[in-house]
C-alpha atoms as a PDB file:
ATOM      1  CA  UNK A   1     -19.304 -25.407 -18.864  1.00  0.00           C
ATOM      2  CA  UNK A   2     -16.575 -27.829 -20.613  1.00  0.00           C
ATOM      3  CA  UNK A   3     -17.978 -27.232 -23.936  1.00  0.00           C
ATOM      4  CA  UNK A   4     -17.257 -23.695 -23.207  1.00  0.00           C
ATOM      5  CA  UNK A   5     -14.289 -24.093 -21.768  1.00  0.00           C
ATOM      6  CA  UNK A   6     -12.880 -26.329 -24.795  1.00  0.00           C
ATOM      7  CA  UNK A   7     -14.529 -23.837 -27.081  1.00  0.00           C
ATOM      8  CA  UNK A   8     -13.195 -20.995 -25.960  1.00  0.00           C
ATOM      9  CA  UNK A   9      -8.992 -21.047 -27.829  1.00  0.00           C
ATOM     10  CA  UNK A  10     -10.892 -21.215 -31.037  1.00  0.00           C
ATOM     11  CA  UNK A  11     -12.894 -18.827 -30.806  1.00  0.00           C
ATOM     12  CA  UNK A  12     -10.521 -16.830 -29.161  1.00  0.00           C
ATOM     13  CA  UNK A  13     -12.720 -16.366 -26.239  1.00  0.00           C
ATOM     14  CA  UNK A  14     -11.323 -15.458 -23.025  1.00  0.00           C
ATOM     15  CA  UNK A  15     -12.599 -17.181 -19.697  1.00  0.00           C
ATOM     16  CA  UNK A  16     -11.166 -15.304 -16.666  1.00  0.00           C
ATOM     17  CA  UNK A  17     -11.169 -17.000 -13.159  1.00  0.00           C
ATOM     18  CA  UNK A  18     -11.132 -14.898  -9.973  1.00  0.00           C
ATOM     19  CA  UNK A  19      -8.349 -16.457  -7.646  1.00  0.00           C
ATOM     20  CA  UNK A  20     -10.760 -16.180  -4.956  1.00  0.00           C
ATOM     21  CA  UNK A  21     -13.403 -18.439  -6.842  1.00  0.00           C
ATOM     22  CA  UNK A  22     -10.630 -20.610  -7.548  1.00  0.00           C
ATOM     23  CA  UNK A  23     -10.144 -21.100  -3.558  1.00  0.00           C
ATOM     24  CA  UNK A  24     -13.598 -21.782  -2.873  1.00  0.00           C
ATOM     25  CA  UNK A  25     -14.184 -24.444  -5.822  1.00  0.00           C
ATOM     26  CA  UNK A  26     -11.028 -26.094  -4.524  1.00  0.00           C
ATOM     27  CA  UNK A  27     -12.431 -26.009  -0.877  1.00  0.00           C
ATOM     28  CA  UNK A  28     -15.283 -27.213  -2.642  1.00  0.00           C
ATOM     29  CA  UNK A  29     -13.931 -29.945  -4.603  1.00  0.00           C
ATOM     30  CA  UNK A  30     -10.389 -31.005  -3.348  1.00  0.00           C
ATOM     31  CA  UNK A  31      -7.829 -30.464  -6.009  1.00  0.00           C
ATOM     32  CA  UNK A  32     -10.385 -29.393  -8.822  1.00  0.00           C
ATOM     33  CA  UNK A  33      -7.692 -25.715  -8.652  1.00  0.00           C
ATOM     34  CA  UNK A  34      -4.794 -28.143  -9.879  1.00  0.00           C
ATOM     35  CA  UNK A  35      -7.069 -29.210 -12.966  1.00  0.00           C
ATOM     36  CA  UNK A  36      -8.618 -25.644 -13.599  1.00  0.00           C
ATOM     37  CA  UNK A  37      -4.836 -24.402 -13.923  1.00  0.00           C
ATOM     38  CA  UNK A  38      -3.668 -26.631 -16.489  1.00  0.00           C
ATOM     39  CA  UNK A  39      -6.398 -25.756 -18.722  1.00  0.00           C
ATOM     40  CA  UNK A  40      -4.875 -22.897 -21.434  1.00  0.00           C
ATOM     41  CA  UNK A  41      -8.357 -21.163 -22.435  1.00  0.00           C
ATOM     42  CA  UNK A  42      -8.308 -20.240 -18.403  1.00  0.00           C
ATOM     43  CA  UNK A  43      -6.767 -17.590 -17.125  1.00  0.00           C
ATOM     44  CA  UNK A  44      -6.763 -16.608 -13.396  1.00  0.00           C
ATOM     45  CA  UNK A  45      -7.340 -13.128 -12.242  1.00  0.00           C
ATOM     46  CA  UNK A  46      -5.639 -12.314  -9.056  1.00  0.00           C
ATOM     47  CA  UNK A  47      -6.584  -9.676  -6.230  1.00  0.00           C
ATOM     48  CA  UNK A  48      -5.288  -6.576  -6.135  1.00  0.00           C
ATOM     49  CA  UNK A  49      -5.434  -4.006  -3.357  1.00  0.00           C
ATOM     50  CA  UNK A  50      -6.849  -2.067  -5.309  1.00  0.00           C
ATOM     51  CA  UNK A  51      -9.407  -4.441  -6.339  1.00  0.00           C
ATOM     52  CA  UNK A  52     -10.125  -5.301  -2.173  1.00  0.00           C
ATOM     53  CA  UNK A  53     -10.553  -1.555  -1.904  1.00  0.00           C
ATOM     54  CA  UNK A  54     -13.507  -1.293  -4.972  1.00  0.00           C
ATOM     55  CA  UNK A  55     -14.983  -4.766  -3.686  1.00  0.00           C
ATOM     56  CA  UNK A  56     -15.466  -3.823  -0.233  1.00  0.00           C
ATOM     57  CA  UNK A  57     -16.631  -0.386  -1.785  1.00  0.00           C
ATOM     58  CA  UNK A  58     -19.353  -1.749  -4.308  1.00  0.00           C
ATOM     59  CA  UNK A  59     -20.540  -4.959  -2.048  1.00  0.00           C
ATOM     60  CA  UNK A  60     -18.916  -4.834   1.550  1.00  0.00           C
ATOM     61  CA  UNK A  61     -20.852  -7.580   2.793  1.00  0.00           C
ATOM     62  CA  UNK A  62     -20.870 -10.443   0.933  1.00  0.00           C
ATOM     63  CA  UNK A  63     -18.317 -12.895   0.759  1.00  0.00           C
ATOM     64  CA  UNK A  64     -14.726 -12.172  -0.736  1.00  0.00           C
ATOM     65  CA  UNK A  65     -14.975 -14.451  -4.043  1.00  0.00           C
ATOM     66  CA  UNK A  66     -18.563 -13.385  -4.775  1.00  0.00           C
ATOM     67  CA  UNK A  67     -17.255  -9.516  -4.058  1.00  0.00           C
ATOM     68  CA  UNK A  68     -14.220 -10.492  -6.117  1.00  0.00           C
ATOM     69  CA  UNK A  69     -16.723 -11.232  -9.226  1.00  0.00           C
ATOM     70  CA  UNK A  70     -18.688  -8.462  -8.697  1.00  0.00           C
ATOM     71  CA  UNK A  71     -15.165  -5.685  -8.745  1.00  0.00           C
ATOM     72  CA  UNK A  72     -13.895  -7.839 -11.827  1.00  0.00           C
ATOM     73  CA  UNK A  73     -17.552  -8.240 -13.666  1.00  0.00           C
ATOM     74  CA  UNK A  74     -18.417  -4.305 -12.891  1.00  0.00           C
ATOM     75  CA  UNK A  75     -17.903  -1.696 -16.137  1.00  0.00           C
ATOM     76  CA  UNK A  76     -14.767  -0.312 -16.084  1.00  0.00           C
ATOM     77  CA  UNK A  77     -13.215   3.027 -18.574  1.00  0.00           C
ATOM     78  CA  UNK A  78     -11.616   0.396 -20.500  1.00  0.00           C
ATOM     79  CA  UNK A  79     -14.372  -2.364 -20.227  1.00  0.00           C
ATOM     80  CA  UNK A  80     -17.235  -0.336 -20.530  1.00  0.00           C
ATOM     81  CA  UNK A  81     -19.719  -3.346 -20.784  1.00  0.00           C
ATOM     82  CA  UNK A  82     -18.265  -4.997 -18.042  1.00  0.00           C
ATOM     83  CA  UNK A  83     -17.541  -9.055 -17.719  1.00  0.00           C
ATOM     84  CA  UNK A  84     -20.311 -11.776 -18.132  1.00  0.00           C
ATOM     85  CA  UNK A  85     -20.475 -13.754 -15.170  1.00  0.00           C
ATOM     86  CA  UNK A  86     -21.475 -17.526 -15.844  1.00  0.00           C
ATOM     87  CA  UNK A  87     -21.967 -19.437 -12.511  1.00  0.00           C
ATOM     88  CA  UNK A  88     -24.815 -21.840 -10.933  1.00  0.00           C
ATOM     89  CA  UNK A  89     -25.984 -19.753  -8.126  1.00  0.00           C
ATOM     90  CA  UNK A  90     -26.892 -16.744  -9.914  1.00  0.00           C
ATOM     91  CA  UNK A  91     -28.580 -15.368  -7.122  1.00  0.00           C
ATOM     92  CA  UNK A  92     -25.722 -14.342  -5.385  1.00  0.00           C
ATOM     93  CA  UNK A  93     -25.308 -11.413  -8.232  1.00  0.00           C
ATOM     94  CA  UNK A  94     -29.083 -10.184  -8.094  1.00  0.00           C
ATOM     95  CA  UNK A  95     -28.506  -7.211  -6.404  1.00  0.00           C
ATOM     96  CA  UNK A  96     -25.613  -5.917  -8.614  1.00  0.00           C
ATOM     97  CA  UNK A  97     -26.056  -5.043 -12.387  1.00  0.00           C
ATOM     98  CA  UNK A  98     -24.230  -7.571 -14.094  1.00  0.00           C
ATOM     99  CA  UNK A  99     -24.687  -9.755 -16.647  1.00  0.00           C
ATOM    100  CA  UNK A 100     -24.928 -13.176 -15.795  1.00  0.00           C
ATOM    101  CA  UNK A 101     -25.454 -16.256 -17.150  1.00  0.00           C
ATOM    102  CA  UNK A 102     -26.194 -19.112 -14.981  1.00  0.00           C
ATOM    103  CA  UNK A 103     -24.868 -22.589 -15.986  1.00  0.00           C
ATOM    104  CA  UNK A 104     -25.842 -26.209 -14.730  1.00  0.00           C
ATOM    105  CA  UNK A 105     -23.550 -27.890 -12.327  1.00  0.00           C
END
């Protein structure tokens, strides 16, 4: 994941970060959010109401960063392919079609 991460200004790559995800790293891994938010090619995506609304909508029962990933990640009229997910526990997007790429830890 850093070699993306580092990768990513030069290739002009963008690498979006659900706030939500960005709570339960940090609950995770004390103090990883403060690190995560200095890095430029990261940029955090924040929740919306409107976004709750189509989360609880398109996957009511999982948990609110996974759901988060899956509103953000979905096809959209202006992203018609929808967002790549990378994450280790790829699992937890089986059920939806996304497109995900799982990553080591």
């Amino acid at each position: 994941m850093s070699a993306i991460v580092a990768s990513a200004p030069n290739l002009k790559l963008p690498l979006y970060a659900p706030v939500t995800c960005l709570d339960a790293a940090d609950r995770i891994c004390p103090g990883i959010v403060q690190h995560i938010g200095r890095l430029p090619a990261i940029e955090p995506l924040e929740l919306t109401f409107a976004d709750l609304l189509r989360l609880r909508h398109r996957a009511p029962h999982v948990a609110l960063d996974v759901a988060h990933v899956i509103a953000l990640a979905l096809p959209t009229p202006t992203m018609p392919g929808g967002l790549a997910v990378a994450t280790v526990v790829p699992e937890l997007y089986a059920d939806f079609d996304l497109h995900v790429n799982p990553i080591g830890e």
